[in-house]
N, C-alpha and C. Protein backbone atom coordinates (compact mmCIF):
# COMPACT_ATOMS: atom_id res chain seq x y z
N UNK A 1 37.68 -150.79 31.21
CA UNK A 1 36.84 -151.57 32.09
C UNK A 1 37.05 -151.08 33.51
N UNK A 2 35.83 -151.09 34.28
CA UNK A 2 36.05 -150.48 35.86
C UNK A 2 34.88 -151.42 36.49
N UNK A 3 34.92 -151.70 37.93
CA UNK A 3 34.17 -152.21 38.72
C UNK A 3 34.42 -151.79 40.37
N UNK A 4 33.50 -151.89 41.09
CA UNK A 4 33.73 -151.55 42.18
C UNK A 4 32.19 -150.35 43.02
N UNK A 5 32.49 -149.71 43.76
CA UNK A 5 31.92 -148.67 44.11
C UNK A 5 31.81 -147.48 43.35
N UNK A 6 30.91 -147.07 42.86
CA UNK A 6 30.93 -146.17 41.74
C UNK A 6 30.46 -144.46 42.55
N UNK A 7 30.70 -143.98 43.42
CA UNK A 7 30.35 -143.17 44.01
C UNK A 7 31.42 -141.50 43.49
N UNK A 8 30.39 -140.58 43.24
CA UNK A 8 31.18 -139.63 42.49
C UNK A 8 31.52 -139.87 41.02
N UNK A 9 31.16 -141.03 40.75
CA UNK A 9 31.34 -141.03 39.18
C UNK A 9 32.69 -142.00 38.70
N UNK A 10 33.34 -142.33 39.41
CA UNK A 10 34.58 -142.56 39.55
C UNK A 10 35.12 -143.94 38.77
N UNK A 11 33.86 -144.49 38.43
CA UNK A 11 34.30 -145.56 37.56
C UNK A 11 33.92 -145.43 35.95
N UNK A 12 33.51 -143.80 36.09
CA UNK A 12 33.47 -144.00 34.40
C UNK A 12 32.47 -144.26 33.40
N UNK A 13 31.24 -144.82 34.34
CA UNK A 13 29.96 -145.40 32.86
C UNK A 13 28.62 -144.30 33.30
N UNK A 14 29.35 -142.84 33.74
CA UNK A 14 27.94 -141.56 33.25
C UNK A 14 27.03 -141.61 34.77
N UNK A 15 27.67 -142.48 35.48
CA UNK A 15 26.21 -142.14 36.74
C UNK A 15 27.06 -142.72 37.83
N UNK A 16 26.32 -142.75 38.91
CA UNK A 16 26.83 -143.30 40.17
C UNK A 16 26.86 -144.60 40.43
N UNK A 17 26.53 -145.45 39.77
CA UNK A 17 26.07 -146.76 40.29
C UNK A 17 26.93 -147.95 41.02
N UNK A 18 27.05 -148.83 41.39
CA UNK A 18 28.28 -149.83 42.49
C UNK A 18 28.16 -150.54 40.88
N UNK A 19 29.54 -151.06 40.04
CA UNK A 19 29.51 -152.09 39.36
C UNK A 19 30.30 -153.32 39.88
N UNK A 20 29.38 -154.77 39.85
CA UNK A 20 30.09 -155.35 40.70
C UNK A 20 31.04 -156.66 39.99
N UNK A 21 30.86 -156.44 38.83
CA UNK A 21 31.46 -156.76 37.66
C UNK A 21 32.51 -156.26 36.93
N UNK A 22 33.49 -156.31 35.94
CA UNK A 22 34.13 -155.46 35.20
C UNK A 22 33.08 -154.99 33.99
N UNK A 23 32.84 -153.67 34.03
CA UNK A 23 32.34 -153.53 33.09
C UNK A 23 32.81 -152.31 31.84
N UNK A 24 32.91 -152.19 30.66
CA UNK A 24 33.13 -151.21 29.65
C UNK A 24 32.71 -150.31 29.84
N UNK A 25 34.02 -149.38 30.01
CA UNK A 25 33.76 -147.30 29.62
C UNK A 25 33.64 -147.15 28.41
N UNK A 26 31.92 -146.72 28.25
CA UNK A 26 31.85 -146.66 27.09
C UNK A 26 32.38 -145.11 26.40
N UNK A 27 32.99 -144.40 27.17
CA UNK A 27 33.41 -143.11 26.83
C UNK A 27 34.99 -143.13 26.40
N UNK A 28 35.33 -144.55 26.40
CA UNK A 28 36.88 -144.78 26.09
C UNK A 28 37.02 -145.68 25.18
N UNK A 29 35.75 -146.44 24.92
CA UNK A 29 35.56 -147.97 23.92
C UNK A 29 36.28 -147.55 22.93
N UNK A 30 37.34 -148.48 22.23
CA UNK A 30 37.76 -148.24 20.73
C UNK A 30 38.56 -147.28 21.02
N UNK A 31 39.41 -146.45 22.48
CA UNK A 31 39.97 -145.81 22.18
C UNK A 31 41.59 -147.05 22.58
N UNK A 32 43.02 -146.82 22.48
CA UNK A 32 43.84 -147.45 22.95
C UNK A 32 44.51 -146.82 23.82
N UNK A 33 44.24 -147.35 25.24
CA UNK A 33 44.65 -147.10 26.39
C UNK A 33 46.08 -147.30 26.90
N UNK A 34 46.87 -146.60 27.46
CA UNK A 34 48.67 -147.09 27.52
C UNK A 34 48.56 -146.99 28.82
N UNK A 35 48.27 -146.10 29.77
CA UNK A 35 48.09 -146.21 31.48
C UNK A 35 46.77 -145.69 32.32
N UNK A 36 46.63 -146.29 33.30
CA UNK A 36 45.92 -145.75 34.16
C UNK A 36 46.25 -145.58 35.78
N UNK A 37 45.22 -144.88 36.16
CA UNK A 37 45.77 -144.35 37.28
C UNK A 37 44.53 -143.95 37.94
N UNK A 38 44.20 -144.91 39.51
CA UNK A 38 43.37 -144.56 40.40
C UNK A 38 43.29 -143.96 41.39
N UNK A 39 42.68 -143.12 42.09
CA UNK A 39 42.43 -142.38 43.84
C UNK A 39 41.12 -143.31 44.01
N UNK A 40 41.00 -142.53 45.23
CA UNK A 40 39.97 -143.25 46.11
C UNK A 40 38.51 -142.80 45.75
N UNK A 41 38.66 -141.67 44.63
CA UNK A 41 37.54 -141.26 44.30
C UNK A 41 37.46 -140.12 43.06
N UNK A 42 38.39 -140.59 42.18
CA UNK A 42 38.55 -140.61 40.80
C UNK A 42 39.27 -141.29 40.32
N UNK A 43 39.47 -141.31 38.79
CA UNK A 43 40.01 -142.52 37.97
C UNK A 43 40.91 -141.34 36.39
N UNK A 44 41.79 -142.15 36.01
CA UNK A 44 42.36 -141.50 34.80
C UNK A 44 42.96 -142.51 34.05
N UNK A 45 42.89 -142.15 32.58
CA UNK A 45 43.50 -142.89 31.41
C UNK A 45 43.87 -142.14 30.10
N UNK A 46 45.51 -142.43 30.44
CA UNK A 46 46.38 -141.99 29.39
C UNK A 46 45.92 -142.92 28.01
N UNK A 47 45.66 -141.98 26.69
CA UNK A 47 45.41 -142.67 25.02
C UNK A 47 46.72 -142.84 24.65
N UNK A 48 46.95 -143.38 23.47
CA UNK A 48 48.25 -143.90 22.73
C UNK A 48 48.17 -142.32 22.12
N UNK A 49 47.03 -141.48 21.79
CA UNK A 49 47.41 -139.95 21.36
C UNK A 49 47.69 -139.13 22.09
N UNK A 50 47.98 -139.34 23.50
CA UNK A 50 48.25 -138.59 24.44
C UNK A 50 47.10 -137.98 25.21
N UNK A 51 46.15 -137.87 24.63
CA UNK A 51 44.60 -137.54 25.38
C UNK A 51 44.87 -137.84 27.18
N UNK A 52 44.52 -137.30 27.79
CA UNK A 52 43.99 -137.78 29.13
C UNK A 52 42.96 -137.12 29.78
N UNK A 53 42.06 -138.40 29.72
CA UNK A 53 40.79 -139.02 30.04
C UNK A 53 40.75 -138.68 32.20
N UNK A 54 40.13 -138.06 32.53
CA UNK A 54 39.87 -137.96 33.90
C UNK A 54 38.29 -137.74 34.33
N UNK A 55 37.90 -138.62 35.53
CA UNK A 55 36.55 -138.57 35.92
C UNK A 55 36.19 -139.14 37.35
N UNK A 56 35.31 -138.52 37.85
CA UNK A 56 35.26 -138.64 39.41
C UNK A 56 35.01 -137.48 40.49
N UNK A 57 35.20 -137.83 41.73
CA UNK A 57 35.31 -136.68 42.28
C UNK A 57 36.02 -135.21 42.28
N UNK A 58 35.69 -134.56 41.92
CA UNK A 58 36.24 -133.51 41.28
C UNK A 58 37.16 -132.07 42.28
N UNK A 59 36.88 -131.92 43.70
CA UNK A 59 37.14 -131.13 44.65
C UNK A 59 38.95 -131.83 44.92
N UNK A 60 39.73 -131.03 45.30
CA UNK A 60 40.92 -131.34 45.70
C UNK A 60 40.36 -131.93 47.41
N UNK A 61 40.92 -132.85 47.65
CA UNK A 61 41.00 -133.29 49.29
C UNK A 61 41.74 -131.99 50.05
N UNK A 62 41.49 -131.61 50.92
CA UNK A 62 41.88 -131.05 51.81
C UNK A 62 41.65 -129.34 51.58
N UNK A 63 41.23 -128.95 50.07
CA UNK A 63 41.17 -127.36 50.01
C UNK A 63 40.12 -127.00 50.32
N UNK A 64 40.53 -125.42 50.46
CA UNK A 64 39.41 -124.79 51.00
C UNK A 64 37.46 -124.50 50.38
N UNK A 65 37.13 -124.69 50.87
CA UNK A 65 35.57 -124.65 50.38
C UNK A 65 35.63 -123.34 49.37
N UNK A 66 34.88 -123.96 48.63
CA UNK A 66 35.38 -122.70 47.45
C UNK A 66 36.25 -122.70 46.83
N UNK A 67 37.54 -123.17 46.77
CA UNK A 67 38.60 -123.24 45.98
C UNK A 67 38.77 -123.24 44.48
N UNK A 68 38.93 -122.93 43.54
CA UNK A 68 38.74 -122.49 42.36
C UNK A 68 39.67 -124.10 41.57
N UNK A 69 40.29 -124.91 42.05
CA UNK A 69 41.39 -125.76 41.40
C UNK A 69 40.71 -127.31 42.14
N UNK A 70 41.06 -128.01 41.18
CA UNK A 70 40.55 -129.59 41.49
C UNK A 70 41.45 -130.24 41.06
N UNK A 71 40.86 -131.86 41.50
CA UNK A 71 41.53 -132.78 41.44
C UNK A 71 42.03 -133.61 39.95
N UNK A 72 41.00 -132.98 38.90
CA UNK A 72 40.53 -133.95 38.05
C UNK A 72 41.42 -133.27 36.43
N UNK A 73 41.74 -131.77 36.50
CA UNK A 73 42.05 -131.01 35.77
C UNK A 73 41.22 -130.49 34.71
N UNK A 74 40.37 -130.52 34.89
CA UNK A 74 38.79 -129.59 34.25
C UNK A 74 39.27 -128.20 34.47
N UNK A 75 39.43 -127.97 35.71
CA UNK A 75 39.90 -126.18 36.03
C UNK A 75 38.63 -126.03 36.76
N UNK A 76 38.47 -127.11 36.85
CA UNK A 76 36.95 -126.41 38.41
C UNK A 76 36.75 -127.81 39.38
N UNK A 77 35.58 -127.59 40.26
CA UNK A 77 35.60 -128.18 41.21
C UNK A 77 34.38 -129.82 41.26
N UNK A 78 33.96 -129.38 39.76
CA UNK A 78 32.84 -130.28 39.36
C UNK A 78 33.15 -132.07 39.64
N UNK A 79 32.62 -132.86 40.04
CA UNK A 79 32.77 -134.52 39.82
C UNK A 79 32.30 -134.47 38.38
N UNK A 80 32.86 -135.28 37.92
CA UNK A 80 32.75 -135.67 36.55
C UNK A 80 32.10 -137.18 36.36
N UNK A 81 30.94 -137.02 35.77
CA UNK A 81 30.14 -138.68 35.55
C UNK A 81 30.58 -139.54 34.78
């Protein structure tokens, strides 16, 4: 479940939108969640299989334009919806 400002993707339900409610990631439903962990403009969640789930703004803060490494661990610089 995520709510808030949804900018960059960062709460998880596929688009940008402000949820101002708690509402269901449906990309995690049915999975069992053990931790999470927020920034100011991405989101992450550790599975009971060890999976980790990351989505959001995708650019490291402060690197250089172009930088080949992100925030999110994709291995690129993409926001993730």
């Amino acid at each position: 479940w995520s709510w808030g400002k949804g900018g960059f993707g960062k709460l998880g339900h596929g688009d940008q939108q402000n949820q101002w409610q708690p509402t269901k990631i449906e990309a995690i439903a049915g999975l069992r969640v053990v931790a999470v962990s927020a920034g100011g403009g991405h989101s992450l969640a550790l599975t009971a299989d060890g999976s980790l789930w990351s989505w959001g703004f995708g650019s490291a803060p402060g690197s250089a334009p172009g930088a080949p490494w992100g925030q999110l661990g994709h291995g690129d610089t993409q926001d993730q919806l």
